[in-house]
Protein backbone atom coordinates (compact mmCIF):
# COMPACT_ATOMS: atom_id res chain seq x y z
CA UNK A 1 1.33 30.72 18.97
CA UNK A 2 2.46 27.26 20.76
CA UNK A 3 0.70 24.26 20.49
CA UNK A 4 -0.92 23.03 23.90
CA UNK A 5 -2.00 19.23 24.79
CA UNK A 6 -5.38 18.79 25.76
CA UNK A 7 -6.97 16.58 28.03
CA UNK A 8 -9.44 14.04 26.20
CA UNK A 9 -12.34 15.57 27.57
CA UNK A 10 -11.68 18.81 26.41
CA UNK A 11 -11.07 17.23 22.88
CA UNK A 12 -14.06 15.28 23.22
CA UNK A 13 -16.42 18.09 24.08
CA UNK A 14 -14.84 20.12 20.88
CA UNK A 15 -15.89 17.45 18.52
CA UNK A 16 -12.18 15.87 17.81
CA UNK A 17 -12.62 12.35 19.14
CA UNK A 18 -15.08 10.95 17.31
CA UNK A 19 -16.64 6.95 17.81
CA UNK A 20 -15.96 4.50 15.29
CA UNK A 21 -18.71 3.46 13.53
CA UNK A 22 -19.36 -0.40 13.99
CA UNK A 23 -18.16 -1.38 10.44
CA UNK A 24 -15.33 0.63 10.67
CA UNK A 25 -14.22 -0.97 13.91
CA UNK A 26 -14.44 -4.60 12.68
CA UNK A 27 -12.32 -3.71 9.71
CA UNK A 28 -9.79 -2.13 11.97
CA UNK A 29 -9.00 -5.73 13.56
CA UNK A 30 -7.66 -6.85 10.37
CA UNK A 31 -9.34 -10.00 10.94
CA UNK A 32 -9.92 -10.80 6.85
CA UNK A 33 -6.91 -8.95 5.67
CA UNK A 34 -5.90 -10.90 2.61
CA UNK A 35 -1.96 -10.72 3.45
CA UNK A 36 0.59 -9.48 1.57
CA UNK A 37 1.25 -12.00 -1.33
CA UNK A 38 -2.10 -10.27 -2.62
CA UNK A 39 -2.33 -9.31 -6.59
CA UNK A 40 -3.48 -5.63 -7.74
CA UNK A 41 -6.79 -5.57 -9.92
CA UNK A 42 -6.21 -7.36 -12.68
CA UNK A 43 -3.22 -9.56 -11.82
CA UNK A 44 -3.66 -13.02 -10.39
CA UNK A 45 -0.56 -15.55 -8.94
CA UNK A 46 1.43 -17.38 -11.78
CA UNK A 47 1.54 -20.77 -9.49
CA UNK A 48 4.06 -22.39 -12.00
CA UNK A 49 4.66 -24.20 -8.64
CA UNK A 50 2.18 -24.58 -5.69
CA UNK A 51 4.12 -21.71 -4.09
CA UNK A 52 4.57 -19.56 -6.84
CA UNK A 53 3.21 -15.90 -6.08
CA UNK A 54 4.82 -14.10 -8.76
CA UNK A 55 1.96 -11.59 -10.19
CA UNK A 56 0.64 -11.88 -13.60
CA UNK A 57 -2.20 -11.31 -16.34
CA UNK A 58 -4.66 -14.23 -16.30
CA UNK A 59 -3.32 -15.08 -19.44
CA UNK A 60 0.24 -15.63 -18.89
CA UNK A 61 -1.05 -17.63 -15.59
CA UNK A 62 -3.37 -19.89 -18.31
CA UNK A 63 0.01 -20.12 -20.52
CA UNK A 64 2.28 -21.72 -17.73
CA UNK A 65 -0.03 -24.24 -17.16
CA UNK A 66 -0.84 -25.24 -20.33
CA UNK A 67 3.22 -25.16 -20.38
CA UNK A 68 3.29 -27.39 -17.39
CA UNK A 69 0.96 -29.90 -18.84
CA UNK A 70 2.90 -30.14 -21.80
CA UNK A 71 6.14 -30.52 -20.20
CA UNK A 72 6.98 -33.97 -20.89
CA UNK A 73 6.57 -34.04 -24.68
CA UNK A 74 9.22 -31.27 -24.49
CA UNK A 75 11.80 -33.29 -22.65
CA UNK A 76 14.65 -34.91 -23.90
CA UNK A 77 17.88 -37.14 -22.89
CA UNK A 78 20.84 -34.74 -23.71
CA UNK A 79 23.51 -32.73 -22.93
CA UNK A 80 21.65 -31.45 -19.76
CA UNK A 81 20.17 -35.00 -18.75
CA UNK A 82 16.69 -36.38 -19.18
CA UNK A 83 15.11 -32.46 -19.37
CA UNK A 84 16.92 -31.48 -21.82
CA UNK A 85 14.62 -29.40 -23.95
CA UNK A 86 13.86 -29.98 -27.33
CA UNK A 87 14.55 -27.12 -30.19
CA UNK A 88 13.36 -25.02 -29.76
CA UNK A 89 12.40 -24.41 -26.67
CA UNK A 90 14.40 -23.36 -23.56
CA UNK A 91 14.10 -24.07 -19.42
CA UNK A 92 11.70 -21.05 -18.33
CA UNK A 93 13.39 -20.51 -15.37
CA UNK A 94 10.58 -18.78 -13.89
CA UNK A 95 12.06 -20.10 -10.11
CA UNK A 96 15.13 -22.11 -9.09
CA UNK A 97 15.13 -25.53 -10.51
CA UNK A 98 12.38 -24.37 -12.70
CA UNK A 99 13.18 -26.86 -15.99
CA UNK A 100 9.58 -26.65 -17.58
CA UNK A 101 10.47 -26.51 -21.60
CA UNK A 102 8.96 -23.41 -22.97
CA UNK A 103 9.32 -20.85 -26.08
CA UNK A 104 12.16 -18.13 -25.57
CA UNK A 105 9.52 -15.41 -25.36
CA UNK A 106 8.06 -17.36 -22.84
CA UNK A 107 11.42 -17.75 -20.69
CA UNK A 108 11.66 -13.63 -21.22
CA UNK A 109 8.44 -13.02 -19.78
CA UNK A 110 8.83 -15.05 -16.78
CA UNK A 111 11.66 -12.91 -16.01
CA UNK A 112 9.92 -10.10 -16.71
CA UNK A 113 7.15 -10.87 -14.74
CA UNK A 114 9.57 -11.45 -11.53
CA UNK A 115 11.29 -8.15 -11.83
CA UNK A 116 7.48 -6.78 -11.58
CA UNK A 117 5.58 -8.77 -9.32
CA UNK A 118 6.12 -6.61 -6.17
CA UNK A 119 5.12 -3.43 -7.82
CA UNK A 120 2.05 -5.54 -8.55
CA UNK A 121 0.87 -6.77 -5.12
CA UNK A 122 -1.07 -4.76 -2.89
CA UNK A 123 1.40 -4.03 -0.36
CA UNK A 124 -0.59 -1.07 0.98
CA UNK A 125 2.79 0.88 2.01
CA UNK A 126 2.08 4.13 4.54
CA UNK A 127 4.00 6.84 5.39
CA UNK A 128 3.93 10.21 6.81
CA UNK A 129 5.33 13.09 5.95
CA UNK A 130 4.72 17.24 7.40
CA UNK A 131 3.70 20.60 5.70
CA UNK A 132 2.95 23.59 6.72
CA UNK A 133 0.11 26.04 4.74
CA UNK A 134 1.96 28.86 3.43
CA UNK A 135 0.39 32.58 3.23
CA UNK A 136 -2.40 33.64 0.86
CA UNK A 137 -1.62 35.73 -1.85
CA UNK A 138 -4.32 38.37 -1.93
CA UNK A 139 -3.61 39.14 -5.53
CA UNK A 140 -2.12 42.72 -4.20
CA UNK A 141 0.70 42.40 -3.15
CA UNK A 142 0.31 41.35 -0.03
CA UNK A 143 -0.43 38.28 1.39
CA UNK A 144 -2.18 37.07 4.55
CA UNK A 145 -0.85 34.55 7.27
CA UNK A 146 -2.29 33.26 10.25
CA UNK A 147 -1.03 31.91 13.71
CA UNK A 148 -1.19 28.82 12.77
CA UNK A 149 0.63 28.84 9.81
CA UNK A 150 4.11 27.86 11.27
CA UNK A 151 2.82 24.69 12.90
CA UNK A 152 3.50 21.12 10.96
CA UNK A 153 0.52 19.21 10.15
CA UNK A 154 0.01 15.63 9.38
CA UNK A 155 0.33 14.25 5.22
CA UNK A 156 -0.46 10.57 4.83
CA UNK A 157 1.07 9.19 1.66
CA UNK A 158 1.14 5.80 -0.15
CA UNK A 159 1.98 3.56 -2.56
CA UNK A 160 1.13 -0.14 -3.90
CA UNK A 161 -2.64 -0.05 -3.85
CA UNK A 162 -5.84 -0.61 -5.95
CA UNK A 163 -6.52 1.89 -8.36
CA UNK A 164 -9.56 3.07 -6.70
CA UNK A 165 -11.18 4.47 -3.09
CA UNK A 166 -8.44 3.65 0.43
CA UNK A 167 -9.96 4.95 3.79
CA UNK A 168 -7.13 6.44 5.78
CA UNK A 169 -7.70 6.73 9.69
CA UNK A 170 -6.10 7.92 12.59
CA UNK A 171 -6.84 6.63 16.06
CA UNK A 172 -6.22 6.53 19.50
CA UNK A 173 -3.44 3.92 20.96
CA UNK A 174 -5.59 3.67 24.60
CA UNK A 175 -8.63 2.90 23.05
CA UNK A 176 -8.79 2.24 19.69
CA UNK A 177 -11.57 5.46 19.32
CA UNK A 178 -11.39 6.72 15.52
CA UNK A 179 -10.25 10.54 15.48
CA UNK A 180 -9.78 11.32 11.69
CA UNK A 181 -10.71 9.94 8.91
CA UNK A 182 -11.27 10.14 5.05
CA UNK A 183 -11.52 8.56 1.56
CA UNK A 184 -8.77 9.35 -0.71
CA UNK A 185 -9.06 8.11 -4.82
CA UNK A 186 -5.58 6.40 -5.61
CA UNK A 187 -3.77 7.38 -9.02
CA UNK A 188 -0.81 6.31 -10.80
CA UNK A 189 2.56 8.57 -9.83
CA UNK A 190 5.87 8.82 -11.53
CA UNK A 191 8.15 6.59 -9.06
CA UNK A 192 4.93 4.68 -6.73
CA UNK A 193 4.14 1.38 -7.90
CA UNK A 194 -0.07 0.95 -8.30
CA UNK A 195 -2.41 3.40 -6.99
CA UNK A 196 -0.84 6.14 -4.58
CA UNK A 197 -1.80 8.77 -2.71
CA UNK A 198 -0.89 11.95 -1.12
CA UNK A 199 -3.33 13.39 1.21
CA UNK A 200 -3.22 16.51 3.37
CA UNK A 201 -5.12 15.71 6.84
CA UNK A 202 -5.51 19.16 8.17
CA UNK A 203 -4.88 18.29 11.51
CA UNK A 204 -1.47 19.16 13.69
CA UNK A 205 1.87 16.78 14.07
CA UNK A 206 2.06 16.79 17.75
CA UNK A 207 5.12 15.35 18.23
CA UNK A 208 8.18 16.76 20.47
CA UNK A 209 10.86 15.62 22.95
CA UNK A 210 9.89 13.77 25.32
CA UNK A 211 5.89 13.37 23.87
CA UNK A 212 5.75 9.99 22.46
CA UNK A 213 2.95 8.76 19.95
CA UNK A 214 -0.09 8.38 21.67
CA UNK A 215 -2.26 7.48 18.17
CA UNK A 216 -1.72 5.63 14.71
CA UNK A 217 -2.28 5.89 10.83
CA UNK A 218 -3.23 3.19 8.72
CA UNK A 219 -5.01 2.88 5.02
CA UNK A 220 -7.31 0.61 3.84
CA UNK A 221 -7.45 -0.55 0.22
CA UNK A 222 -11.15 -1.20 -0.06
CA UNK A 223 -10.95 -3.03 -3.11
CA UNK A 224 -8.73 -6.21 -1.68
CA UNK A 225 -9.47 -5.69 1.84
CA UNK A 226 -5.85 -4.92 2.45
CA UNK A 227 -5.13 -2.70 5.22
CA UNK A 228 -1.19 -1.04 5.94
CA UNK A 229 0.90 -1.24 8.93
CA UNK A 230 0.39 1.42 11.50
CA UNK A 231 2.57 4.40 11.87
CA UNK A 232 2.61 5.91 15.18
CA UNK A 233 1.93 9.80 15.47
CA UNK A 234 1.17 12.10 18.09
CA UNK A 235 -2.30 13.94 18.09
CA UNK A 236 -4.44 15.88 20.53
CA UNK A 237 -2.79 19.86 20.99
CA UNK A 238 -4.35 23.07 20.18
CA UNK A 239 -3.16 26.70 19.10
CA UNK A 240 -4.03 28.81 21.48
């Protein structure tokens, strides 16, 4: 069977379109979205500088600055000018120009830290991907298969979230009016920095020459207020 586009009425009267509750269309604005220099659970920003966003435990963050307050009594005239560092500590390097005197453990874990920071920010990353529900085994030998089972639907995925609930939602482009949506628990994945997520919506990809999105996808990490960008897809057709 083909899929068919349907007027919004139509989709209306059948249930599909359905009105955003009021909470979930003041989240939708984004309006206290947290930005993207935001820590996971359980990390918080180094600040070995003002602008320092690196992610880390509280405790390495408490370390640096007890480092930083103690920076002076490390310091030396040498061979690498007036911070020289005394034995036996080392620059930390944690940034450019970083010259803060600290132990060599120290120095390796601020490098550590920066190879891991991104995979420890909530960047709420989105994507869609396509399946298609194969036939039923019926445990004889046979199986069973519907008309609809050739037709793509819709898989939201993600990665670099909270490990805990993300609403995912689809809506309309033209007005903003919610048509999908669900609550998906995050877990940790071979490969997907922080919580991901693979979740099968159920409902069709619409998209063909010439029909261009008409709706988006987005997530919403409910424990940082961190929503994802929003990934255009085409809704609204029907097997007939």
């Amino acid at each position: 069977m083909k899929r068919t586009s349907l007027g919004l009425a139509v989709l209306a009267i059948a249930g599909l379109t359905v009105t955003a509750p009021a909470a979930a269309s003041a989240a939708v604005s984004g309006s206290a979205d947290p930005g993207p220099e935001t820590c996971r659970q359980g990390y918080v920003w180094r600040v070995a500088k003002p602008s320092d966003l690196v992610c880390v435990t509280p405790a390495t963050r408490t370390q640096v600055a007890a480092d930083n307050a103690a920076r002076h009594g490390r310091w030396t005239t040498g061979a690498y000018g007036p911070h020289t560092c005394v034995v036996p500590y080392v620059w930390r390097n944690a940034y450019d120009g970083d010259d803060v005197c600290v132990t060599a453990r120290q120095r390796d874990l601020a490098a550590a830290d920066n190879g891991q920071s991104s995979a420890r920010k909530v960047l709420a990353k989105l994507w869609i991907t396509k399946y298609t529900i194969g036939p039923k085994d019926n445990g004889d030998g046979t199986a069973t298969t519907t008309s609809t089972d050739s037709i793509a639907r819709l898989k939201l995925n993600g990665s670099h979230y909270n490990f805990g609930t993300v609403k995912l939602a689809i809506r309309w482009s033209h007005n903003d009016a919610l048509y999908w949506h669900a609550g998906v628990t995050t877990k940790q994945a071979s490969g997907y920095p922080g919580g991901a997520f693979g979740y099968l919506t159920g409902k069709f990809d619409c998209s063909a020459k010439g029909k261009p999105a008409n709706a988006y996808a987005y997530a919403y990490d409910t424990m940082s207020g961190r929503f994802s960008a929003r990934v255009p897809v085409r809704i609204g057709c029907a097997v007939l």
